[in-house]
C-alpha atoms as a PDB file:
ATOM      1  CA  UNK A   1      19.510   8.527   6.006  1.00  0.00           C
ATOM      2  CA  UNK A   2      16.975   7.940   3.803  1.00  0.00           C
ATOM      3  CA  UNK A   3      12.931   6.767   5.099  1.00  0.00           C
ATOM      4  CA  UNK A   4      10.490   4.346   3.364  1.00  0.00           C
ATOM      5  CA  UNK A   5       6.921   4.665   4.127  1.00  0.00           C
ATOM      6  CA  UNK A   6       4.751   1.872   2.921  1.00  0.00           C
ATOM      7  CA  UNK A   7       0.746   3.640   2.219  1.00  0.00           C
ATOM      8  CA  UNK A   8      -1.623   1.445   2.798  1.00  0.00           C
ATOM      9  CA  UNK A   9      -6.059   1.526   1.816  1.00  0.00           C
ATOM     10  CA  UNK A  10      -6.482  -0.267   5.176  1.00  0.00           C
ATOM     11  CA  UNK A  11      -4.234  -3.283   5.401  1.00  0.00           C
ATOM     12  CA  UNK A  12      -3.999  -3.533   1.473  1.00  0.00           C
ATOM     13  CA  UNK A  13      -0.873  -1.722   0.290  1.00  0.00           C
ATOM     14  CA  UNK A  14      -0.773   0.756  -2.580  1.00  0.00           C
ATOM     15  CA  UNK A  15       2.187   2.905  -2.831  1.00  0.00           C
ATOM     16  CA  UNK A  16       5.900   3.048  -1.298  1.00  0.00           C
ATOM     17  CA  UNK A  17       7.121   6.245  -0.637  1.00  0.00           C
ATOM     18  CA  UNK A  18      10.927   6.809  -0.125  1.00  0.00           C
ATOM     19  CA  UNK A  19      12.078  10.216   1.317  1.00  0.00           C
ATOM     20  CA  UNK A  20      15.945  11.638   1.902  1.00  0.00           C
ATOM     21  CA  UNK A  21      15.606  15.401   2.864  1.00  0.00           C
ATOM     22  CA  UNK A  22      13.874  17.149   0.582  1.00  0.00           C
ATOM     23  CA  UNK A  23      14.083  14.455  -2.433  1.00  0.00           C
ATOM     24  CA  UNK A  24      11.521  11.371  -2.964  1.00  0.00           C
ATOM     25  CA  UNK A  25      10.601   8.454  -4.781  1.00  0.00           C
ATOM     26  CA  UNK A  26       6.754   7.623  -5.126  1.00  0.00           C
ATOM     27  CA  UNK A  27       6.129   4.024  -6.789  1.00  0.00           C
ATOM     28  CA  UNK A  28       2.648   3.495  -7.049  1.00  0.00           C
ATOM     29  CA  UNK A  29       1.805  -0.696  -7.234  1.00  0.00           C
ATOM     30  CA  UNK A  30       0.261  -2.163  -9.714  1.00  0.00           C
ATOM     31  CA  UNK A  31      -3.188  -1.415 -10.708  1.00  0.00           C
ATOM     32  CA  UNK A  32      -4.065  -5.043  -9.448  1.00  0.00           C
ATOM     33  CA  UNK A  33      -3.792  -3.585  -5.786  1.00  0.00           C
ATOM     34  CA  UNK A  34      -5.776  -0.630  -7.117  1.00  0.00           C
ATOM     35  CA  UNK A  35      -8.891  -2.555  -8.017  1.00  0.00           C
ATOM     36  CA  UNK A  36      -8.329  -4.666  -5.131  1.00  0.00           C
ATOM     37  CA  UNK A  37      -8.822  -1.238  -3.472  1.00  0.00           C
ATOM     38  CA  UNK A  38     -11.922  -0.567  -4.626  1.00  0.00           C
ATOM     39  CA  UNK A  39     -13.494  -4.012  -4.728  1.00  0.00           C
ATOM     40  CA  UNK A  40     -12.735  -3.925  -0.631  1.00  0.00           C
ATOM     41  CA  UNK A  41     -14.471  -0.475  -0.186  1.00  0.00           C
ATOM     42  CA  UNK A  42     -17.300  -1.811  -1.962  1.00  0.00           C
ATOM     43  CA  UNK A  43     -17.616  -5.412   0.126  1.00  0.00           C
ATOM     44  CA  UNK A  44     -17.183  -2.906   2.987  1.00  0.00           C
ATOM     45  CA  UNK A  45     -19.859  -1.006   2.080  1.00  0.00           C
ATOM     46  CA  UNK A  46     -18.097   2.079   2.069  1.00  0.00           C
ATOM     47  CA  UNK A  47     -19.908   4.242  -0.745  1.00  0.00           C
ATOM     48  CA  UNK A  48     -19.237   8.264   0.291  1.00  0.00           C
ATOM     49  CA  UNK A  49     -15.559   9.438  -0.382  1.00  0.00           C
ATOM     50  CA  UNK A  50     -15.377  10.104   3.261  1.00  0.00           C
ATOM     51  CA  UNK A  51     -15.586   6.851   4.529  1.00  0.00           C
ATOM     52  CA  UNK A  52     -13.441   5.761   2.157  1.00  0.00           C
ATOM     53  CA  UNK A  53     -10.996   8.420   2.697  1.00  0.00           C
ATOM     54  CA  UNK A  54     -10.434   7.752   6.514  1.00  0.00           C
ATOM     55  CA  UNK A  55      -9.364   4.331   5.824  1.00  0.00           C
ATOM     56  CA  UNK A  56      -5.625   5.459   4.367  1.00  0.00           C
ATOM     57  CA  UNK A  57      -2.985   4.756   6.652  1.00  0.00           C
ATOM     58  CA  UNK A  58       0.942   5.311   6.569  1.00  0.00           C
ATOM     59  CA  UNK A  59       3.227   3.002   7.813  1.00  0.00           C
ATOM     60  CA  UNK A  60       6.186   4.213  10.455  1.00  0.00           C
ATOM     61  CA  UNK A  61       8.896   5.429   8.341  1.00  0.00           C
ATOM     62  CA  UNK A  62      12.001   2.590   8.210  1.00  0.00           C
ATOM     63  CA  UNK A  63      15.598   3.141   7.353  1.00  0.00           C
ATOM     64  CA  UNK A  64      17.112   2.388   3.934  1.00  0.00           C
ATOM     65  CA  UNK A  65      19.069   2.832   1.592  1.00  0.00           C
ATOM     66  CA  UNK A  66      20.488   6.191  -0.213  1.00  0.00           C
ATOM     67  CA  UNK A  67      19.642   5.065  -3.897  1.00  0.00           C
ATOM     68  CA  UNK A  68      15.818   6.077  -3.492  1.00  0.00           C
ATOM     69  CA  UNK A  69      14.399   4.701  -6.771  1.00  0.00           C
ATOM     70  CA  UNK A  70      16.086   1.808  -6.198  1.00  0.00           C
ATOM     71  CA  UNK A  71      14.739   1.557  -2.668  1.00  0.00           C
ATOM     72  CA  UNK A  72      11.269   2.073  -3.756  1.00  0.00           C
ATOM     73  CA  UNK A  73      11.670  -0.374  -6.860  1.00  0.00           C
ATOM     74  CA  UNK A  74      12.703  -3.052  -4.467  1.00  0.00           C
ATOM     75  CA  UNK A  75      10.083  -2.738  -2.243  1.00  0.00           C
ATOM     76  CA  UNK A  76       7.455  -2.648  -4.974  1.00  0.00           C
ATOM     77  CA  UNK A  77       8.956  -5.651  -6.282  1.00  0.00           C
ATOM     78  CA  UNK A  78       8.646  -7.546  -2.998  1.00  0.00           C
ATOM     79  CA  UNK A  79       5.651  -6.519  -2.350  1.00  0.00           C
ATOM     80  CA  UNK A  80       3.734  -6.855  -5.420  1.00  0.00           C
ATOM     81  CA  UNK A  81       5.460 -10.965  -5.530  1.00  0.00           C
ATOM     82  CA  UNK A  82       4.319 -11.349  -1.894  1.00  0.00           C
ATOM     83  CA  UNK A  83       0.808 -10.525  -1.859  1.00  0.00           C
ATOM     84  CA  UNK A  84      -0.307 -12.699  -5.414  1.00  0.00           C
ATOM     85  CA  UNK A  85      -4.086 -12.588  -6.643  1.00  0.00           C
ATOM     86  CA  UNK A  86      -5.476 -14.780  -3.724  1.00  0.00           C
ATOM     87  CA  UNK A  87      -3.935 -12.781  -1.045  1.00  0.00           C
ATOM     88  CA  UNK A  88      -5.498  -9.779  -2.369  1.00  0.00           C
ATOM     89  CA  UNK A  89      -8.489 -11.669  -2.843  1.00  0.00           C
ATOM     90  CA  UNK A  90      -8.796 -12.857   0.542  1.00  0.00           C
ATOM     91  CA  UNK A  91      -8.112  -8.715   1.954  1.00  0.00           C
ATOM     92  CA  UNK A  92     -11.054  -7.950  -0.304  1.00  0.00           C
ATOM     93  CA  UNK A  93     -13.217 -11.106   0.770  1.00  0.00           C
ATOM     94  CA  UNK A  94     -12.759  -9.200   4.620  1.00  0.00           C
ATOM     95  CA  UNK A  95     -13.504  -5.663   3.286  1.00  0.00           C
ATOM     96  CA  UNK A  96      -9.378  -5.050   3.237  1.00  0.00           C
ATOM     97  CA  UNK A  97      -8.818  -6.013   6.158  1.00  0.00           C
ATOM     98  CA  UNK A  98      -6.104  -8.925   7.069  1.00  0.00           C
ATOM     99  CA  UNK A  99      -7.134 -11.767   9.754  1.00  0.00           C
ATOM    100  CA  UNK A 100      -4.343 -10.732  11.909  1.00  0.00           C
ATOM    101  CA  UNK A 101      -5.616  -6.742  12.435  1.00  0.00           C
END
């Protein structure tokens, strides 16, 4: 059975990682999450790679589907419609971090 892993810059997601064995699918969001990214470090005040670094997270793996592009693909897809430009813009306002963490 195949995994998804959701990768996250604190709670602001970037990439969706879908694993069967020794295959993978890697969809990287678009670059709107990106910036968000880096506007967030900078609110947080997080200037030296390290601090930035430590702030990645993976989610716990979940079960899907065998097709693992089209696993990824959909989960891109539902992400990148759920979090529009003033969700993102609120994570940033709170230095990437959601209200409910």
């Amino acid at each position: 059975m195949a995994k998804l892993t959701l990768v996250y810059w604190r709670d602001i997601p970037a990439q969706i990682i879908v694993k069967a064995g020794r295959k993978n699918a890697k969809i990287q969001l678009h670059e709107r999450f990106e910036k968000a990214i880096d506007r967030a470090a900078m609110k947080a005040k997080l200037k030296d790679s390290d601090s930035y670094l430590e702030h990645w997270r993976r989610s716990d793996p979940t079960d899907c589907g065998d097709d693992l592009d089209a696993e990824a693909q959909a989960m891109a897809t539902k992400i990148e419609n759920e979090y529009t430009d003033e969700k993102l813009d609120a994570l940033v306002q709170n230095g990437g971090l959601s209200n409910d963490s």
